[in-house]
Every structure is written in C-alpha cells, then in structure tokens.
PDB file of N, CA and C in Angstrom:
ATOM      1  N   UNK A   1      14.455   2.781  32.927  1.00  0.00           N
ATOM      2  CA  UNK A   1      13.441   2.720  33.959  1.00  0.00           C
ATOM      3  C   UNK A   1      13.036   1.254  34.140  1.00  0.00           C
ATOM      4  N   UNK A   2      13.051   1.443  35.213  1.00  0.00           N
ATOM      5  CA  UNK A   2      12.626  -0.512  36.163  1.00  0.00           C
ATOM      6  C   UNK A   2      11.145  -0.369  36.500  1.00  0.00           C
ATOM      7  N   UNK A   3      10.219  -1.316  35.504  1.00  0.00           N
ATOM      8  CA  UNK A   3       9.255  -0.891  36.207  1.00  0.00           C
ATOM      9  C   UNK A   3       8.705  -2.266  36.544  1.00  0.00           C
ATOM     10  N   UNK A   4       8.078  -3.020  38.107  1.00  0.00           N
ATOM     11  CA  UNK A   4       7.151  -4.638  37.582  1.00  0.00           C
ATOM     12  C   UNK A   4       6.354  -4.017  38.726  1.00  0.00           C
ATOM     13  N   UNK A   5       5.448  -5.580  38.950  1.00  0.00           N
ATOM     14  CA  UNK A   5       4.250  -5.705  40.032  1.00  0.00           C
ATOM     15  C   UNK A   5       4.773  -7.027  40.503  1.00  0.00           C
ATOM     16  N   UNK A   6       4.566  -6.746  42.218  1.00  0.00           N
ATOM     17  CA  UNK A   6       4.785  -7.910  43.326  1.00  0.00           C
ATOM     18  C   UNK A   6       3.477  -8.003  43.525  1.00  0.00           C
ATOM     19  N   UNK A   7       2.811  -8.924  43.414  1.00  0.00           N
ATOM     20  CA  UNK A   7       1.746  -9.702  43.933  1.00  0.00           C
ATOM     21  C   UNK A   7       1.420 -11.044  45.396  1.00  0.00           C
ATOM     22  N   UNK A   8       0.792 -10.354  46.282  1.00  0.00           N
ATOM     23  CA  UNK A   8       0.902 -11.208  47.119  1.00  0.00           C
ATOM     24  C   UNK A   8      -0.431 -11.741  47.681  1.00  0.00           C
ATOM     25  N   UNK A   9      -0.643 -13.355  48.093  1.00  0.00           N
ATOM     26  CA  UNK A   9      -1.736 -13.210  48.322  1.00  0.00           C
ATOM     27  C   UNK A   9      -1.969 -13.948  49.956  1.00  0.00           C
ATOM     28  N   UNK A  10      -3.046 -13.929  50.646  1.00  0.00           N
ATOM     29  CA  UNK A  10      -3.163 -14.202  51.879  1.00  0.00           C
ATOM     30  C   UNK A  10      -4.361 -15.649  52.062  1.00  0.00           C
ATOM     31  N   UNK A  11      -4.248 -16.920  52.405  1.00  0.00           N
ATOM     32  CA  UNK A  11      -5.070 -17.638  52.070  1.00  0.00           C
ATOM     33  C   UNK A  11      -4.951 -18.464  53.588  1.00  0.00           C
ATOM     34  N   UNK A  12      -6.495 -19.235  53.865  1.00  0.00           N
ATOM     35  CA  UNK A  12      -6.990 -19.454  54.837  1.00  0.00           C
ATOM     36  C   UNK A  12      -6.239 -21.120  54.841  1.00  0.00           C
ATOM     37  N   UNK A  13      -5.252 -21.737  53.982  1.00  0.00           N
ATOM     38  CA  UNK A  13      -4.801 -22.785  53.582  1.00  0.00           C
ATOM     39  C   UNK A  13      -3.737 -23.199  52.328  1.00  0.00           C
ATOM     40  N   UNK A  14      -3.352 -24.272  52.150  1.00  0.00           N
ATOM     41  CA  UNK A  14      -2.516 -24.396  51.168  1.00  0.00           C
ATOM     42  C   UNK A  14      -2.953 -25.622  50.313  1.00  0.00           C
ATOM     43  N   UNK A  15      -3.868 -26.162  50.593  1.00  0.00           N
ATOM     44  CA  UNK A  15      -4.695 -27.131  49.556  1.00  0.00           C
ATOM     45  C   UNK A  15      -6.184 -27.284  49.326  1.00  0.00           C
ATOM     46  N   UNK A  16      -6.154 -26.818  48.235  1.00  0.00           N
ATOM     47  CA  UNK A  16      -7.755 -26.474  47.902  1.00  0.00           C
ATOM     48  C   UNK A  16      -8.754 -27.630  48.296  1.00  0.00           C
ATOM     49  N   UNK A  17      -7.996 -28.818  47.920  1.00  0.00           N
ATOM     50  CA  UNK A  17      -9.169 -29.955  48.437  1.00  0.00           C
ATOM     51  C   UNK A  17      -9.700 -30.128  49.487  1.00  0.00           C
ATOM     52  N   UNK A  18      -8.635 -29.570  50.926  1.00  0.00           N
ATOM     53  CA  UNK A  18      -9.122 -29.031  52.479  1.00  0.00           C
ATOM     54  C   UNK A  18      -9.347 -27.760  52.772  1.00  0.00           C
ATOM     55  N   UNK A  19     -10.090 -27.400  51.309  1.00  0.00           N
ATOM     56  CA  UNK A  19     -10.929 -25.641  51.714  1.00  0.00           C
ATOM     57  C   UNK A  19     -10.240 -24.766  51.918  1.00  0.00           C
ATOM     58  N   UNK A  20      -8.884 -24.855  51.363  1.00  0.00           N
ATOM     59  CA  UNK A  20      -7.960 -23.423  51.295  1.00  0.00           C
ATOM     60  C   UNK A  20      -7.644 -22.804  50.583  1.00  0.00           C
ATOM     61  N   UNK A  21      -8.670 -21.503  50.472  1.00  0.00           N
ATOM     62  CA  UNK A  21      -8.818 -20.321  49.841  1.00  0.00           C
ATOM     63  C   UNK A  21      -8.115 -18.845  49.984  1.00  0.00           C
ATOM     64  N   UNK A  22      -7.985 -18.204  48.862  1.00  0.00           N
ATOM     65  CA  UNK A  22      -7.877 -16.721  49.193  1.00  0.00           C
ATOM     66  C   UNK A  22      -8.482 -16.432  49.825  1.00  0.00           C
ATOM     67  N   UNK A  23      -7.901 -15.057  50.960  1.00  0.00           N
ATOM     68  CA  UNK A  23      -8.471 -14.368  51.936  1.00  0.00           C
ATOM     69  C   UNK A  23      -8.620 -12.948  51.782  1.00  0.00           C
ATOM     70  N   UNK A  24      -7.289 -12.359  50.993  1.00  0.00           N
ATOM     71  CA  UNK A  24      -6.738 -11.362  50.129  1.00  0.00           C
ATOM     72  C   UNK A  24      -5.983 -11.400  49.339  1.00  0.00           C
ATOM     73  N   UNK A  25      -5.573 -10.371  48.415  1.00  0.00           N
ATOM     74  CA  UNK A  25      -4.989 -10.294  47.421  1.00  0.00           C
ATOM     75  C   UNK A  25      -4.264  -8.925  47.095  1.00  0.00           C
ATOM     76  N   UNK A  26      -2.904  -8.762  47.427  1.00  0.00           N
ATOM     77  CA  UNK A  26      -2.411  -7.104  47.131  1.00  0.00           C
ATOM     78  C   UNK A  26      -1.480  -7.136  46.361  1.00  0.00           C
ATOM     79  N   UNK A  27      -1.598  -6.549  45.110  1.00  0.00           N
ATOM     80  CA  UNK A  27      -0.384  -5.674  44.469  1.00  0.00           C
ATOM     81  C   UNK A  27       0.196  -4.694  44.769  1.00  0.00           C
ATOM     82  N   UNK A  28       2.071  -4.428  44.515  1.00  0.00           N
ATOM     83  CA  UNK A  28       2.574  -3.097  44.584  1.00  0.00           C
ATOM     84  C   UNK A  28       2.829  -2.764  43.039  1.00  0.00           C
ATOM     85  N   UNK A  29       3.425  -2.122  42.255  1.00  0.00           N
ATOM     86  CA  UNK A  29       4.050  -1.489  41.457  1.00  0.00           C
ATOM     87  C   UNK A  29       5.400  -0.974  42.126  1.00  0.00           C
ATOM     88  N   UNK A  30       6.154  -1.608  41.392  1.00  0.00           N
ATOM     89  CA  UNK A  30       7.279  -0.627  41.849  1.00  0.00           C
ATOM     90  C   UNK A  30       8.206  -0.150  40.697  1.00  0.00           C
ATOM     91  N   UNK A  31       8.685   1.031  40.953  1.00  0.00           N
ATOM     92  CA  UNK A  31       9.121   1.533  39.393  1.00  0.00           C
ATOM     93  C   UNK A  31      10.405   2.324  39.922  1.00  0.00           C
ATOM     94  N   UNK A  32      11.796   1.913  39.534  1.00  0.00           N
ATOM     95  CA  UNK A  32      12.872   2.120  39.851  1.00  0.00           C
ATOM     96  C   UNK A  32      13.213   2.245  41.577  1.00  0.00           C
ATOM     97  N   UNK A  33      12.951   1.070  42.022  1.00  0.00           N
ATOM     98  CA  UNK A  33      13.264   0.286  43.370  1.00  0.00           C
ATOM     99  C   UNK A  33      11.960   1.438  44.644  1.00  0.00           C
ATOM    100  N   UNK A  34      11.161   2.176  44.079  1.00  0.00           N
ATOM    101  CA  UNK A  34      10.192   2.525  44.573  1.00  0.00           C
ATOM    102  C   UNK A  34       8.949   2.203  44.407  1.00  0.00           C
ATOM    103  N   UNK A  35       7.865   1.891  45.465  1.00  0.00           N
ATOM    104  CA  UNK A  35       6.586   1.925  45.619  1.00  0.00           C
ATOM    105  C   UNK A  35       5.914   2.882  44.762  1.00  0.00           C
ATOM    106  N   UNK A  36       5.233   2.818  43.877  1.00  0.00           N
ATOM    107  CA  UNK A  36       4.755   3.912  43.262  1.00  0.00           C
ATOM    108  C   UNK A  36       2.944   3.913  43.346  1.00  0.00           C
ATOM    109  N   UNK A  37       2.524   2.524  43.361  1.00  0.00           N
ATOM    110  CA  UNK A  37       1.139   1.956  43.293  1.00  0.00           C
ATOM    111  C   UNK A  37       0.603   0.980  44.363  1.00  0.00           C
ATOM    112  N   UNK A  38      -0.436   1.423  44.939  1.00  0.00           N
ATOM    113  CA  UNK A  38      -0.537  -0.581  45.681  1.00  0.00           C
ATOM    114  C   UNK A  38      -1.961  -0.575  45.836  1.00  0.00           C
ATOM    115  N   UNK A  39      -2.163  -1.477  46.097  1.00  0.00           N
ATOM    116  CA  UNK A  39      -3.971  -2.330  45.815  1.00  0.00           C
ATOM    117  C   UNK A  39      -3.764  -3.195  46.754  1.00  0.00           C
ATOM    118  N   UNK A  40      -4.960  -3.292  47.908  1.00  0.00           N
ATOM    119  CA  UNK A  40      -5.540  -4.571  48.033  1.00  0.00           C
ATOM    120  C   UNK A  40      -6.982  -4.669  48.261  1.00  0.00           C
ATOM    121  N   UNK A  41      -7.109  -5.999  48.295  1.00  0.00           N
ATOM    122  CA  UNK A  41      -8.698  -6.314  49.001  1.00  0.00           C
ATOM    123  C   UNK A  41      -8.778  -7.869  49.387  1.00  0.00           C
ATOM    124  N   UNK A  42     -10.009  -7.805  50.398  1.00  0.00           N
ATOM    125  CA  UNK A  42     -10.454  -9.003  51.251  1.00  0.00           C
ATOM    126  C   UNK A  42     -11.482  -9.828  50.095  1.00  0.00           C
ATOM    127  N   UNK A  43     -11.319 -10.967  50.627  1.00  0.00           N
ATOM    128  CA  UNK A  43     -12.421 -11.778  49.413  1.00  0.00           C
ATOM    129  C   UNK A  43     -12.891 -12.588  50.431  1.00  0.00           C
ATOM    130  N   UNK A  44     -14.209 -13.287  51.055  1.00  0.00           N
ATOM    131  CA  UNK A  44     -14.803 -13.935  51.530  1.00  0.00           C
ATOM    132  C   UNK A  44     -14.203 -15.698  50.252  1.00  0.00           C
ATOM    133  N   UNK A  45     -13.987 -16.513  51.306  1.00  0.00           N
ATOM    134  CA  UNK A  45     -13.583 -17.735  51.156  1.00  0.00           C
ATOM    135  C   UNK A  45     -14.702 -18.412  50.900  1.00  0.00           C
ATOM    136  N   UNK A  46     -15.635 -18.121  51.688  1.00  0.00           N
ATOM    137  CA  UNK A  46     -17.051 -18.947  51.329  1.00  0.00           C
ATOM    138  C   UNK A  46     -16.555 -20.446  52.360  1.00  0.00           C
ATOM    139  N   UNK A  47     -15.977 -19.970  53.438  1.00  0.00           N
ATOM    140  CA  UNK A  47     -15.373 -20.607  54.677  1.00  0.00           C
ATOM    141  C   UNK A  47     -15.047 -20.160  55.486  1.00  0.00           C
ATOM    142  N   UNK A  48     -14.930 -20.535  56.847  1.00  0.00           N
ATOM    143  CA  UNK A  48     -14.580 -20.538  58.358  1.00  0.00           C
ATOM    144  C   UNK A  48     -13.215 -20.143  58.103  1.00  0.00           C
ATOM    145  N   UNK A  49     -12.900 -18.956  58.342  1.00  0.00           N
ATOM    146  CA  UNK A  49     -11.601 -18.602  58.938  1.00  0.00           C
ATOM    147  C   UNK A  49     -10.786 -18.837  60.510  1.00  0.00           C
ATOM    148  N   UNK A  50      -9.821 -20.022  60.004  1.00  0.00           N
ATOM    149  CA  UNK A  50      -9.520 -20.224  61.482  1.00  0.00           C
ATOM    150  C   UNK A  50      -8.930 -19.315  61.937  1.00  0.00           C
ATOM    151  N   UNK A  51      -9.043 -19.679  63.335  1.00  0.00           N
ATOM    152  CA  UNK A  51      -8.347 -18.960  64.465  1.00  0.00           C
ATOM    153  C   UNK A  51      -6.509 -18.782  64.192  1.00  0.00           C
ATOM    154  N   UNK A  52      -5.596 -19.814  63.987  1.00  0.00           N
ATOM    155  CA  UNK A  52      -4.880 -19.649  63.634  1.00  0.00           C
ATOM    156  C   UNK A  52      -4.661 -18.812  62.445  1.00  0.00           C
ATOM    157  N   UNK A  53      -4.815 -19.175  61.490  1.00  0.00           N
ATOM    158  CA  UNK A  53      -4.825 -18.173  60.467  1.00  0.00           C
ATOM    159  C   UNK A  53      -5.696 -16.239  60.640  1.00  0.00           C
ATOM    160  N   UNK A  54      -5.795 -16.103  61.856  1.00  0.00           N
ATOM    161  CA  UNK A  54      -6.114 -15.061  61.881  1.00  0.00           C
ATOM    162  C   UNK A  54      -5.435 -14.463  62.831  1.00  0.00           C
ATOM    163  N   UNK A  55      -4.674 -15.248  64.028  1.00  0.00           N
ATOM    164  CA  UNK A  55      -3.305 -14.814  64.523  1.00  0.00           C
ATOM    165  C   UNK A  55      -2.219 -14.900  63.591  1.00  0.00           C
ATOM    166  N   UNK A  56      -1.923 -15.297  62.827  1.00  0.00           N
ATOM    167  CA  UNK A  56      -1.109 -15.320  61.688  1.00  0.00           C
ATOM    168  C   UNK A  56      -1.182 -14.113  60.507  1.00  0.00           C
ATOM    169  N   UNK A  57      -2.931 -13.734  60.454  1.00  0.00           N
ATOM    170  CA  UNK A  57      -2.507 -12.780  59.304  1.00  0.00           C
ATOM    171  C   UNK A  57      -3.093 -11.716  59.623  1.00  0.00           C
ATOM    172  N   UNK A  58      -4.065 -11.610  61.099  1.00  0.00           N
ATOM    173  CA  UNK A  58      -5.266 -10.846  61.362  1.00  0.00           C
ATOM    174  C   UNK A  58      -6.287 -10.707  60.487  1.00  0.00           C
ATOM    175  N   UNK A  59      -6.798 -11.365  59.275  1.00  0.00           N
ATOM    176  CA  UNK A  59      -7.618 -11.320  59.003  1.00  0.00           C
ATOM    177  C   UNK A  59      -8.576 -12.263  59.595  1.00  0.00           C
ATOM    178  N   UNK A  60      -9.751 -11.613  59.861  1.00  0.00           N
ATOM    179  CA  UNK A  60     -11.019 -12.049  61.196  1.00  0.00           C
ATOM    180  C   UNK A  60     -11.919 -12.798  60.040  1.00  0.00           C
ATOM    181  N   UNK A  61     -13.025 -13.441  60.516  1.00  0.00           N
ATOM    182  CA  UNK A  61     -14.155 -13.990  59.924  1.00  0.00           C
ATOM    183  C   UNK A  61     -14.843 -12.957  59.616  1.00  0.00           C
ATOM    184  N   UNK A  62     -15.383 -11.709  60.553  1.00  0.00           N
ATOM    185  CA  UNK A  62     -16.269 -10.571  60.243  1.00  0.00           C
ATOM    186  C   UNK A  62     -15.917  -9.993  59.094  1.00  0.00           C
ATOM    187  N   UNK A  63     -13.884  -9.778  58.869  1.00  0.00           N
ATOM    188  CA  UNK A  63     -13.376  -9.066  57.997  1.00  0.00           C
ATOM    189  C   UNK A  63     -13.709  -9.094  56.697  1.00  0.00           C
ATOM    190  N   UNK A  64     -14.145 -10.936  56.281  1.00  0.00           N
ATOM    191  CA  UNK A  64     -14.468 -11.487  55.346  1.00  0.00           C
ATOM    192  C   UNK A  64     -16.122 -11.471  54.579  1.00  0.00           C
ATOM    193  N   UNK A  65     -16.573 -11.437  55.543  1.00  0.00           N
ATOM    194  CA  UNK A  65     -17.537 -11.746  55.574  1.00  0.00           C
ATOM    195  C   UNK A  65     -19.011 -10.626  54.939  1.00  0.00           C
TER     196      UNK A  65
END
C-alpha cells in the first residue's frame, strides 16, 4: 500500500519582504494512486489581496477576510 500527502499552498506573493503571504492551504492524502482525504482552508494575510492574484486564484479580499 502507497500511502503520502500533496500539500499545496495559495499565496498573495512570492517574497515575504513585499508582503507575500499565504492565502490558503490544502492537503490531499492519497493512498494507492487515489484521493482518499482532502482539507483546505483560507487564512487572512493580514493584507490587500490583489486584483491579479484573485483572477489568478479567485480568492477575493472578502474571502479572506
């Protein structure tokens, strides 16, 4: 039996020093090339979610917030 976790996460940036934070965060489980588990959730950045990044991932400012 194959069992791991893919972890993926969704962030408003790619360098923390210009305020780029997690937005979300989801795990799957997958256990012999199937989905068996999955998790996510939204985390407020404690920042302005741009516009781009919300055509990009749909996560909204309200979503966060």
């Amino acid at each position: 039996m194959t069992r791991y976790a893919v972890i993926d996460f969704e962030t408003n940036g790619l360098m923390p020093e210009q305020g780029g934070r997690a937005l979300e965060v989801a795990a799957v489980i997958v256990q012999d090339g199937r989905i068996t588990e999955s998790w996510q959730s939204l985390m407020n950045p404690g920042g302005r979610v741009q516009a781009f990044i919300t055509a990009l991932t749909g996560i909204t400012q309200a979503m966060v917030s």
